[in-house]
C-alpha atoms as a PDB file:
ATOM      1  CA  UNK A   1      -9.988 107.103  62.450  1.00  0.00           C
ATOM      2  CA  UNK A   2      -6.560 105.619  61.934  1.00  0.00           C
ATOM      3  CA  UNK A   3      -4.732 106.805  58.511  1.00  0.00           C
ATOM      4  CA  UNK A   4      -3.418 104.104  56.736  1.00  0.00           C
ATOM      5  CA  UNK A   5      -1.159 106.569  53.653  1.00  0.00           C
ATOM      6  CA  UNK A   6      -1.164 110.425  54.434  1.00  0.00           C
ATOM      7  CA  UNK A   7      -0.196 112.269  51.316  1.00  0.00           C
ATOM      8  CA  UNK A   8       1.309 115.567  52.092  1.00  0.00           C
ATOM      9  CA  UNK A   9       2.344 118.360  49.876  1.00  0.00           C
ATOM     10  CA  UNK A  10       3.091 115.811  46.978  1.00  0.00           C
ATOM     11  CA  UNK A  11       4.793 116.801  43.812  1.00  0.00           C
ATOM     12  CA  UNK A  12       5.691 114.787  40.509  1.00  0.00           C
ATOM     13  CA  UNK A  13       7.898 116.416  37.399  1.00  0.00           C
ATOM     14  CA  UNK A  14       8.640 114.509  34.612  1.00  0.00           C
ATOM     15  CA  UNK A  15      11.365 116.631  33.036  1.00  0.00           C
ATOM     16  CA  UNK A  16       9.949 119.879  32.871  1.00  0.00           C
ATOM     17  CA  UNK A  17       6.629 119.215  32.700  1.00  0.00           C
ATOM     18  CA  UNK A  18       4.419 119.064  36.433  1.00  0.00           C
ATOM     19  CA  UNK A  19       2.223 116.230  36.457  1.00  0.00           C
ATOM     20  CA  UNK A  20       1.168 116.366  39.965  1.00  0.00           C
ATOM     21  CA  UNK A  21       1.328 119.505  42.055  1.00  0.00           C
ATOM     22  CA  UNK A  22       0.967 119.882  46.181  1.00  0.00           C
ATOM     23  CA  UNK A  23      -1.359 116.539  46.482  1.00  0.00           C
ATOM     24  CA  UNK A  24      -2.993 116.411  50.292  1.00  0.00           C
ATOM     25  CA  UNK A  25      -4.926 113.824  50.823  1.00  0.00           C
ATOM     26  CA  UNK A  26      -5.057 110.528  52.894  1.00  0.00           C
ATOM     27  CA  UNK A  27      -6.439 106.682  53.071  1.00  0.00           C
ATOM     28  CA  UNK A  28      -8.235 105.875  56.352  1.00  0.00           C
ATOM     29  CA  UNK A  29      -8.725 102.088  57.412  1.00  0.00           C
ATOM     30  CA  UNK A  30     -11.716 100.216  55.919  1.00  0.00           C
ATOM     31  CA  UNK A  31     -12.396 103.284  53.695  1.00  0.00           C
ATOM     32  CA  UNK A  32     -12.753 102.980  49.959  1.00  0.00           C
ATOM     33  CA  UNK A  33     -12.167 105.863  47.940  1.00  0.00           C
ATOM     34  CA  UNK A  34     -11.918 106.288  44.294  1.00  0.00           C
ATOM     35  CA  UNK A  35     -10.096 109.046  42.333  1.00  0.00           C
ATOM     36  CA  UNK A  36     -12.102 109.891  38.983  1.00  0.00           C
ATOM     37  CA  UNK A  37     -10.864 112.589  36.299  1.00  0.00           C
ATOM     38  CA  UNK A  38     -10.415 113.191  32.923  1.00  0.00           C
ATOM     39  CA  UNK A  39      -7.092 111.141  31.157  1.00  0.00           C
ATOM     40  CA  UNK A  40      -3.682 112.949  31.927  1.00  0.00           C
ATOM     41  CA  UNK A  41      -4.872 114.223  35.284  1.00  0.00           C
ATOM     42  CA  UNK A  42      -2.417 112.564  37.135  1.00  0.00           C
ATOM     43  CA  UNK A  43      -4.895 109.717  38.595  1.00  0.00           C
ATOM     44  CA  UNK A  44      -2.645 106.958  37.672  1.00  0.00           C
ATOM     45  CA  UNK A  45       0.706 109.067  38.113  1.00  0.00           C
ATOM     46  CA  UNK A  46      -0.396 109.455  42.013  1.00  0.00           C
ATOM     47  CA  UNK A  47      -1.265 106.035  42.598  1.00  0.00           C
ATOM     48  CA  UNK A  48       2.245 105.076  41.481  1.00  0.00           C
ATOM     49  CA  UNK A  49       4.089 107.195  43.323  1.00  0.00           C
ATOM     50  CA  UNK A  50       2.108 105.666  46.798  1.00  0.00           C
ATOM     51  CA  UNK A  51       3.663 102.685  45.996  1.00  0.00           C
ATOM     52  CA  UNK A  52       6.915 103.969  44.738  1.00  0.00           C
ATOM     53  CA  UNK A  53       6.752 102.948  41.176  1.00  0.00           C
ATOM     54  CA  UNK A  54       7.640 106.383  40.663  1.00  0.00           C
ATOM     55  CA  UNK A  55       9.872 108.395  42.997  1.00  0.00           C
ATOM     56  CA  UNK A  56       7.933 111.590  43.819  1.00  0.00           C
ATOM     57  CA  UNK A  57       9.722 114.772  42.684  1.00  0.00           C
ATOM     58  CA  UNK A  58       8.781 116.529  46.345  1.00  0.00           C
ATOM     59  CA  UNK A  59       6.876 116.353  49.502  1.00  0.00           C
ATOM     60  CA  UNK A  60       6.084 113.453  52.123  1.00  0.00           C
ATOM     61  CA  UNK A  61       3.809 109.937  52.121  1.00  0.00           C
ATOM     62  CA  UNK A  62       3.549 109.411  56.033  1.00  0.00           C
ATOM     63  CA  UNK A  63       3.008 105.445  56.437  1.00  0.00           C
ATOM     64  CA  UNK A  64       2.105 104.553  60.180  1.00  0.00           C
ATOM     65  CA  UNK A  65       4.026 107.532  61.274  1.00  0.00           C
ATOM     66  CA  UNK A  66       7.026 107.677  59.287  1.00  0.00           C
ATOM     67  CA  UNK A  67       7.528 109.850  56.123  1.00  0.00           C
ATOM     68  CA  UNK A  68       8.539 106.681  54.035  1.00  0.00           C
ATOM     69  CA  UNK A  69      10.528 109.165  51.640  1.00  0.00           C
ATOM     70  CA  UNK A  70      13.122 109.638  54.038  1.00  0.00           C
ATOM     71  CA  UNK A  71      16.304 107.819  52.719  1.00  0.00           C
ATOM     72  CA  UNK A  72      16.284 105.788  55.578  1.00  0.00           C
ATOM     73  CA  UNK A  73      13.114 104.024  55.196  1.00  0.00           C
ATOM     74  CA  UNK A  74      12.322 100.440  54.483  1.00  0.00           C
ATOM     75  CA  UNK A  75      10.990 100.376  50.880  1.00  0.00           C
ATOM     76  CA  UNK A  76      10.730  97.008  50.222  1.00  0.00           C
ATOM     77  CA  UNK A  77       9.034  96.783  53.873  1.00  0.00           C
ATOM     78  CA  UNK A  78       7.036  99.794  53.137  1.00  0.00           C
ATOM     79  CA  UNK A  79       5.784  98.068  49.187  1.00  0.00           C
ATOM     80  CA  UNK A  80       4.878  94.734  51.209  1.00  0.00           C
ATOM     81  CA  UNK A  81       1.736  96.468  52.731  1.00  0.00           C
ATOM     82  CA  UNK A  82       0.313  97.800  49.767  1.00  0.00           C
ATOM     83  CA  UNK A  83      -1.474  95.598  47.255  1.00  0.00           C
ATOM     84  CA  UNK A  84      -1.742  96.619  43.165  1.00  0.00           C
ATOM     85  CA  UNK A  85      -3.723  95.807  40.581  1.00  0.00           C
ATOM     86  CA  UNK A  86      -2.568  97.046  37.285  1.00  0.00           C
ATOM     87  CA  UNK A  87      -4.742  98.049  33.934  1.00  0.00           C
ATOM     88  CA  UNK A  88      -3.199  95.394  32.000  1.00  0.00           C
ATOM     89  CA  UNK A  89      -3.523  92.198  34.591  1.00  0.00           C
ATOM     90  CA  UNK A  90       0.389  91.980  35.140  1.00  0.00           C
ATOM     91  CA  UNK A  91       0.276  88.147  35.745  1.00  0.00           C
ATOM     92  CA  UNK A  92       3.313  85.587  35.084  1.00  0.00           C
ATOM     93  CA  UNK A  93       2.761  84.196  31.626  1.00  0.00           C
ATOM     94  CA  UNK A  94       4.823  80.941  32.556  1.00  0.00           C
ATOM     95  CA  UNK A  95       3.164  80.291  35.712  1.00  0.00           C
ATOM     96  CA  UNK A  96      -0.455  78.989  36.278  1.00  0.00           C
ATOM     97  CA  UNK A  97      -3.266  80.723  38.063  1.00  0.00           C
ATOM     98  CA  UNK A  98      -2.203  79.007  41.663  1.00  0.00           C
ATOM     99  CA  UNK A  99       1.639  80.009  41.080  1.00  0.00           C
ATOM    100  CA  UNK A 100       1.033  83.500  40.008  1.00  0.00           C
ATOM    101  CA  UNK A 101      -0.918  84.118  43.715  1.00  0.00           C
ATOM    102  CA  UNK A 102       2.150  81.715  45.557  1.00  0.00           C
ATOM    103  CA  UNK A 103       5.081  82.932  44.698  1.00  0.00           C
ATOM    104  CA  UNK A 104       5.077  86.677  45.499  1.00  0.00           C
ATOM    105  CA  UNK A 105       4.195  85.089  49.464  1.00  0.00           C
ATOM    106  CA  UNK A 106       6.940  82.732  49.646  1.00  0.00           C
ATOM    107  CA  UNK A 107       9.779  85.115  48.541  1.00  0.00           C
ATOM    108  CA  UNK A 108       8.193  88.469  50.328  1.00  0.00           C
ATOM    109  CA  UNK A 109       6.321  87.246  53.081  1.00  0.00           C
ATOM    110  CA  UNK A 110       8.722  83.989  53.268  1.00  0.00           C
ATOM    111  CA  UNK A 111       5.453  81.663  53.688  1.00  0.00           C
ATOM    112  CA  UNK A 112       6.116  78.252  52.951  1.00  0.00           C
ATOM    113  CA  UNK A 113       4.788  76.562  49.531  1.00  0.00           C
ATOM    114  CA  UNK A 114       1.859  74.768  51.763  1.00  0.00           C
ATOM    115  CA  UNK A 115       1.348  77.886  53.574  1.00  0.00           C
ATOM    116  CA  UNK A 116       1.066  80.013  50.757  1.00  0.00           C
ATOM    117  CA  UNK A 117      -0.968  77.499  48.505  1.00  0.00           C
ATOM    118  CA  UNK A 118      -3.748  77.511  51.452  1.00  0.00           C
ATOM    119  CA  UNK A 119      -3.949  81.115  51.342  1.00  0.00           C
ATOM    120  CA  UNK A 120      -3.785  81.587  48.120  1.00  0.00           C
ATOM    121  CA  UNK A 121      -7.116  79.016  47.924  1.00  0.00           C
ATOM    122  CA  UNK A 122      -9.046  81.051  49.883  1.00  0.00           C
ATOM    123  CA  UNK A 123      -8.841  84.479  48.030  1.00  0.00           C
ATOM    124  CA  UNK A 124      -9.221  82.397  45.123  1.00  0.00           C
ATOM    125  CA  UNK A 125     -12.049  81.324  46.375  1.00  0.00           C
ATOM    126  CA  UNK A 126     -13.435  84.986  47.055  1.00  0.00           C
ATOM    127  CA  UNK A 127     -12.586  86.010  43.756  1.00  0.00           C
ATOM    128  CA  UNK A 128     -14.703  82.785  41.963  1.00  0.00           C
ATOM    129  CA  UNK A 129     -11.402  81.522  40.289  1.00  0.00           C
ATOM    130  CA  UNK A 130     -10.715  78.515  42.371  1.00  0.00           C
ATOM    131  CA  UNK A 131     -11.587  76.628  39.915  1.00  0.00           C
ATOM    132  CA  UNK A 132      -8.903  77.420  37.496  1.00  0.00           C
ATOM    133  CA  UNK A 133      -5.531  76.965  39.369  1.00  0.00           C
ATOM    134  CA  UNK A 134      -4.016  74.905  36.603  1.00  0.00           C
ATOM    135  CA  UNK A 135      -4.893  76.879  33.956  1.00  0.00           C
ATOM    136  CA  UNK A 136      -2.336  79.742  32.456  1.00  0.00           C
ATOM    137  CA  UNK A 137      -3.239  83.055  31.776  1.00  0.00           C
ATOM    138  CA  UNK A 138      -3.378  82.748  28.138  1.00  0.00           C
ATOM    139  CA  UNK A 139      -6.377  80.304  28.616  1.00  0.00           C
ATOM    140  CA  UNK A 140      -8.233  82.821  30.650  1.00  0.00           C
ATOM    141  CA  UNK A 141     -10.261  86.314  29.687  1.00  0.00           C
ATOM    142  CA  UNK A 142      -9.542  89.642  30.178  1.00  0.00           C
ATOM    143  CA  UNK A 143     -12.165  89.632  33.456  1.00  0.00           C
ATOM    144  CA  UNK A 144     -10.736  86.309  35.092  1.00  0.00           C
ATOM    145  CA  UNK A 145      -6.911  87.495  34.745  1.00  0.00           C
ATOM    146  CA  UNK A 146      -8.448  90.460  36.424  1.00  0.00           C
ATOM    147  CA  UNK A 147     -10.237  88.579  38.897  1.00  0.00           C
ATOM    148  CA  UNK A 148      -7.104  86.421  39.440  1.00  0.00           C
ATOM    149  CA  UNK A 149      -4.780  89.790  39.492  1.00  0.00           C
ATOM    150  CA  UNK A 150      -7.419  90.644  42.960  1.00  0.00           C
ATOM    151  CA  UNK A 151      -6.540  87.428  44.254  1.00  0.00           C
ATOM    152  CA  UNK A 152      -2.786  88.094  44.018  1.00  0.00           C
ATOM    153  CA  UNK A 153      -3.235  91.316  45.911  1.00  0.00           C
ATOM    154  CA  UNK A 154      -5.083  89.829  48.318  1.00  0.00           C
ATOM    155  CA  UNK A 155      -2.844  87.007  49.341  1.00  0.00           C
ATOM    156  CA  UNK A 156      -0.620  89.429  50.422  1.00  0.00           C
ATOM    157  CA  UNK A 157      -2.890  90.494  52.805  1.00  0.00           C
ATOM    158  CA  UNK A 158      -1.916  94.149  52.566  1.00  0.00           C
ATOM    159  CA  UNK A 159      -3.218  97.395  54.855  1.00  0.00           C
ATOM    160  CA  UNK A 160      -4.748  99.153  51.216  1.00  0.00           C
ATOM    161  CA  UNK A 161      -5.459  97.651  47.414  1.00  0.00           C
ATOM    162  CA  UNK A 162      -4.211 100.446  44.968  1.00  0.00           C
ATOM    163  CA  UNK A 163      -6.759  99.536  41.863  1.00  0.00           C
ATOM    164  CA  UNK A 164      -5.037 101.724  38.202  1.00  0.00           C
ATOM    165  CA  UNK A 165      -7.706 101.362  36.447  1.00  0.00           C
ATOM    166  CA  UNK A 166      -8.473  97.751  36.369  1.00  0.00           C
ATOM    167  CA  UNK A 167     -11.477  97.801  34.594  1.00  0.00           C
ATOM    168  CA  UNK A 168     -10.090  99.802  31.619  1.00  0.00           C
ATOM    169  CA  UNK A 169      -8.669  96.245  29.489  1.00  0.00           C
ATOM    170  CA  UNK A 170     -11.435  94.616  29.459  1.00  0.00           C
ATOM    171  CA  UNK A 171     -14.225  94.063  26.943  1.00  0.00           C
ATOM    172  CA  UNK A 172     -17.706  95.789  28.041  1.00  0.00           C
ATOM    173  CA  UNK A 173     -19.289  92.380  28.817  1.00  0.00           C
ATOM    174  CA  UNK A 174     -16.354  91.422  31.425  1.00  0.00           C
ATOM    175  CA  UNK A 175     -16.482  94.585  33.337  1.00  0.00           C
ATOM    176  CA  UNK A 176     -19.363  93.853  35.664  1.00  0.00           C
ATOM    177  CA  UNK A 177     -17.724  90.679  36.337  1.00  0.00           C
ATOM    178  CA  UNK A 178     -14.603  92.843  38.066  1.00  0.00           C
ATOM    179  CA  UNK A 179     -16.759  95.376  39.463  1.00  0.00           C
ATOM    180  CA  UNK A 180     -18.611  92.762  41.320  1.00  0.00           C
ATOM    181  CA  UNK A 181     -15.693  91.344  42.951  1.00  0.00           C
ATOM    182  CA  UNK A 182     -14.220  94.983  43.844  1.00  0.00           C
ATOM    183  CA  UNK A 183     -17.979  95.482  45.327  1.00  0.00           C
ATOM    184  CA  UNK A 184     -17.838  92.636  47.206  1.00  0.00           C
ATOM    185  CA  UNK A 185     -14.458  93.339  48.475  1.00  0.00           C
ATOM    186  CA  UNK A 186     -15.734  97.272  49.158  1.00  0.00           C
ATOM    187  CA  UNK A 187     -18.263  96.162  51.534  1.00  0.00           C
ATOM    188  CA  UNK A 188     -16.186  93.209  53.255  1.00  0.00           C
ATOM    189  CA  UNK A 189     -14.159  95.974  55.023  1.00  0.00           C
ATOM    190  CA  UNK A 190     -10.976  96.205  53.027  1.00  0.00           C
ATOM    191  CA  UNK A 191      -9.653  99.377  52.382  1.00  0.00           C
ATOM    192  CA  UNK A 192      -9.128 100.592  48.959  1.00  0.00           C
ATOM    193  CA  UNK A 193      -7.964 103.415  46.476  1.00  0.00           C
ATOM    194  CA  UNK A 194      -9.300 103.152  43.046  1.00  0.00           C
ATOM    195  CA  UNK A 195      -8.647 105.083  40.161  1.00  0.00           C
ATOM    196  CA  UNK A 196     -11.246 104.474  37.777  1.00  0.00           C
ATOM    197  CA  UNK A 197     -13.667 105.725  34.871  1.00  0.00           C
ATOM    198  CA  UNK A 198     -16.753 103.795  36.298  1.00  0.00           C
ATOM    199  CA  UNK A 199     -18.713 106.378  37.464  1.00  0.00           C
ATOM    200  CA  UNK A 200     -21.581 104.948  38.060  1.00  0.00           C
ATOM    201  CA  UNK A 201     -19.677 102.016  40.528  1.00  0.00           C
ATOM    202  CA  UNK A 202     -17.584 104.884  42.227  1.00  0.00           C
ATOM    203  CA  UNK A 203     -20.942 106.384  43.095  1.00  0.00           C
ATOM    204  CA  UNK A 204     -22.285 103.703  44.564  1.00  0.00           C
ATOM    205  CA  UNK A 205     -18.878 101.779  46.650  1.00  0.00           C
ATOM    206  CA  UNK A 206     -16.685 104.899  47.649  1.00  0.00           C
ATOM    207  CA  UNK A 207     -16.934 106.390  51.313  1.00  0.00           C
ATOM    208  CA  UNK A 208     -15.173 109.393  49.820  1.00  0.00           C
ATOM    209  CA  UNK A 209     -14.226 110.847  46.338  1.00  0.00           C
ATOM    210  CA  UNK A 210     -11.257 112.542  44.893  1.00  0.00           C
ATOM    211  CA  UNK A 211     -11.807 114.533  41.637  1.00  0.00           C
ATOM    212  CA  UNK A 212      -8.472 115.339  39.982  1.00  0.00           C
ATOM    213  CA  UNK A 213      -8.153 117.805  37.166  1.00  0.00           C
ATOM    214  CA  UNK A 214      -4.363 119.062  35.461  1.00  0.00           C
ATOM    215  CA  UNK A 215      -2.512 117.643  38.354  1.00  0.00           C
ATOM    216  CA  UNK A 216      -3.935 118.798  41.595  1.00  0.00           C
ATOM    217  CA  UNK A 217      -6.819 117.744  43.848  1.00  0.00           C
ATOM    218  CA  UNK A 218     -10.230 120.159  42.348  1.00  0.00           C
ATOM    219  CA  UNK A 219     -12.308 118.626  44.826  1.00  0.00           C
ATOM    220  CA  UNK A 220     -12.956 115.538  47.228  1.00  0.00           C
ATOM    221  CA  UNK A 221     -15.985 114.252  49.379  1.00  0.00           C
ATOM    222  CA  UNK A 222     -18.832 112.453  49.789  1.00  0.00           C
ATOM    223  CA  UNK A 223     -19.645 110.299  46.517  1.00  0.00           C
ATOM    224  CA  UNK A 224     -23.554 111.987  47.227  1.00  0.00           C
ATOM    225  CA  UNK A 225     -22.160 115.688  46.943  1.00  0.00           C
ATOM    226  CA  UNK A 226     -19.659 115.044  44.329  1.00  0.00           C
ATOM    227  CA  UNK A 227     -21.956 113.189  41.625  1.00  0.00           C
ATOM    228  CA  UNK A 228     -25.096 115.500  43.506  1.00  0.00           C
ATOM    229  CA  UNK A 229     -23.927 118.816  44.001  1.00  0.00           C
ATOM    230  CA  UNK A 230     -20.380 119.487  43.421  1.00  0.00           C
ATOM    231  CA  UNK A 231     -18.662 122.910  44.161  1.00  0.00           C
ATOM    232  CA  UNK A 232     -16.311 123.092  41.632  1.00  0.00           C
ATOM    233  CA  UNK A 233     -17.407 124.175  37.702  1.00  0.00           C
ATOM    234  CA  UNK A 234     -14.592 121.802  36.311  1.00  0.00           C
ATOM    235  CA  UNK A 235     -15.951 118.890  38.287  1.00  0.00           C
ATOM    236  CA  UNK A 236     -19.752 119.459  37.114  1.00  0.00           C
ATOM    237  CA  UNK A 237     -18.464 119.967  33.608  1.00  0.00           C
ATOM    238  CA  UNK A 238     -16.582 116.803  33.607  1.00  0.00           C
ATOM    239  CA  UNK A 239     -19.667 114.507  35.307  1.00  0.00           C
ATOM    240  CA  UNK A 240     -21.596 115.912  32.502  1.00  0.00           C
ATOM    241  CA  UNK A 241     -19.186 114.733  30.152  1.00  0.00           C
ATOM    242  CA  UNK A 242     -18.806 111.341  31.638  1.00  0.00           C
ATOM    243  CA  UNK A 243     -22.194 110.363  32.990  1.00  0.00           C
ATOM    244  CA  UNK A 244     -23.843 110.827  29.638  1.00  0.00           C
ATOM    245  CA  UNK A 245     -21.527 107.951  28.501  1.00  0.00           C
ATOM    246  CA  UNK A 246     -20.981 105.477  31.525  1.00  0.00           C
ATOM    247  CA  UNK A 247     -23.444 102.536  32.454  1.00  0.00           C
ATOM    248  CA  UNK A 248     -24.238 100.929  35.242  1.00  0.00           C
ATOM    249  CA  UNK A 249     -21.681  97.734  35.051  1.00  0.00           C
ATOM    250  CA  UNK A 250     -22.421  95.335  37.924  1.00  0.00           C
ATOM    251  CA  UNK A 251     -25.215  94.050  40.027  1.00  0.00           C
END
């Protein structure tokens, strides 16, 4: 099975204070996996330091090979092969929905503005939002920014999606709207990393889950042993916290 990110030995300080602490794990292709665990875990710090939003404190994140850490690695190549989808949507105010998925392909990928328009149509399309090109993202809700925010990954065309959250804005009735798109997505092949609080959808789309607890890695497998049967006491105590108040959210 061919890795797409292998974590190794990963460490994040802020100051002091040890937010993540000797992470191992990796991201094979096609495979979806989802990182659950209670707030201040570290879920969200780890995702950013895959894509180098944050510079990890220590250790290695081995990219086709290469331990992209090394000072004499490619960032900006690297970041071009990983898609993101923040909490909070993270589209371009000033541009409308078909700008906001053209112009990150023309100036990274160098695409031309026809070129990038006809892709950007298509995972439009994919994402039900095709229909809105002109419109800004003021005009839209919290689940079609969203939807639109997949879109913009996707153009890209990236090895992995890195998902923060991207449920977590939204009001309760728009949720299932995202989900089903990230569902869709799930079983279309792509591969995908998802940190989320919907445990009911990380049940039912991961290949493999990774529950985090105080900044290291409690416990990781199959979605069927770690909602079913988990190992750990902290990760039964915290599905028994959770499951009580999550839902199932799409169809």
């Amino acid at each position: 099975m061919e890795k797409i990110v292998d974590i190794q030995h990963l460490n994040k300080s802020f100051g002091a204070h040890e937010v993540l602490k000797d992470i191992n794990f990796s991201v094979n292709k096609g495979e979806v996996v989802s990182i659950i665990g209670s707030s201040g875990s570290g879920k969200s710090t780890l995702l950013r330091c895959i894509n180098l939003l944050e510079k990890p404190s220590g250790g290695e994140i081995i990219y086709r090979g290469e331990n992209i850490l090394d000072d004499k690695h490619d960032l900006a190549e690297y970041r071009k092969h990983l898609g993101m989808v923040f909490q909070q949507f993270n589209l371009f105010n000033n541009h409308n929905v078909l700008n906001n998925c053209v112009v990150g392909q023309i100036k990274v990928l160098k695409r031309t503005r026809g070129e990038a328009e006809k892709v950007a149509m298509k995972y439009l399309g994919v994402v039900g939002m095709d229909r809105y090109i002109n419109a800004k993202p003021k005009q839209l809700s919290g689940g079609q920014k969203q939807r639109v925010a997949i879109a913009r990954a996707l153009c890209m065309e990236p090895d992995v999606i890195l998902f923060d959250e991207p449920t977590s804005a939204l009001d309760p009735e728009m949720v299932g709207e995202v989900l089903k798109v990230m569902k869709d997505l799930a079983e279309s092949g792509l591969t995908m990393l998802i940190v989320t609080h919907e445990m009911e959808f990380a049940k039912e789309v991961s290949d493999r889950v990774v529950f985090m607890d105080k900044g290291v890695i409690a416990e990781e497998g199959h979605p069927e042993h770690i909602f079913n049967n988990p190992s750990q006491e902290r990760t039964r105590e915290f599905l028994k916290r959770t499951l009580v108040q999550s839902r199932l959210a799409f169809v």
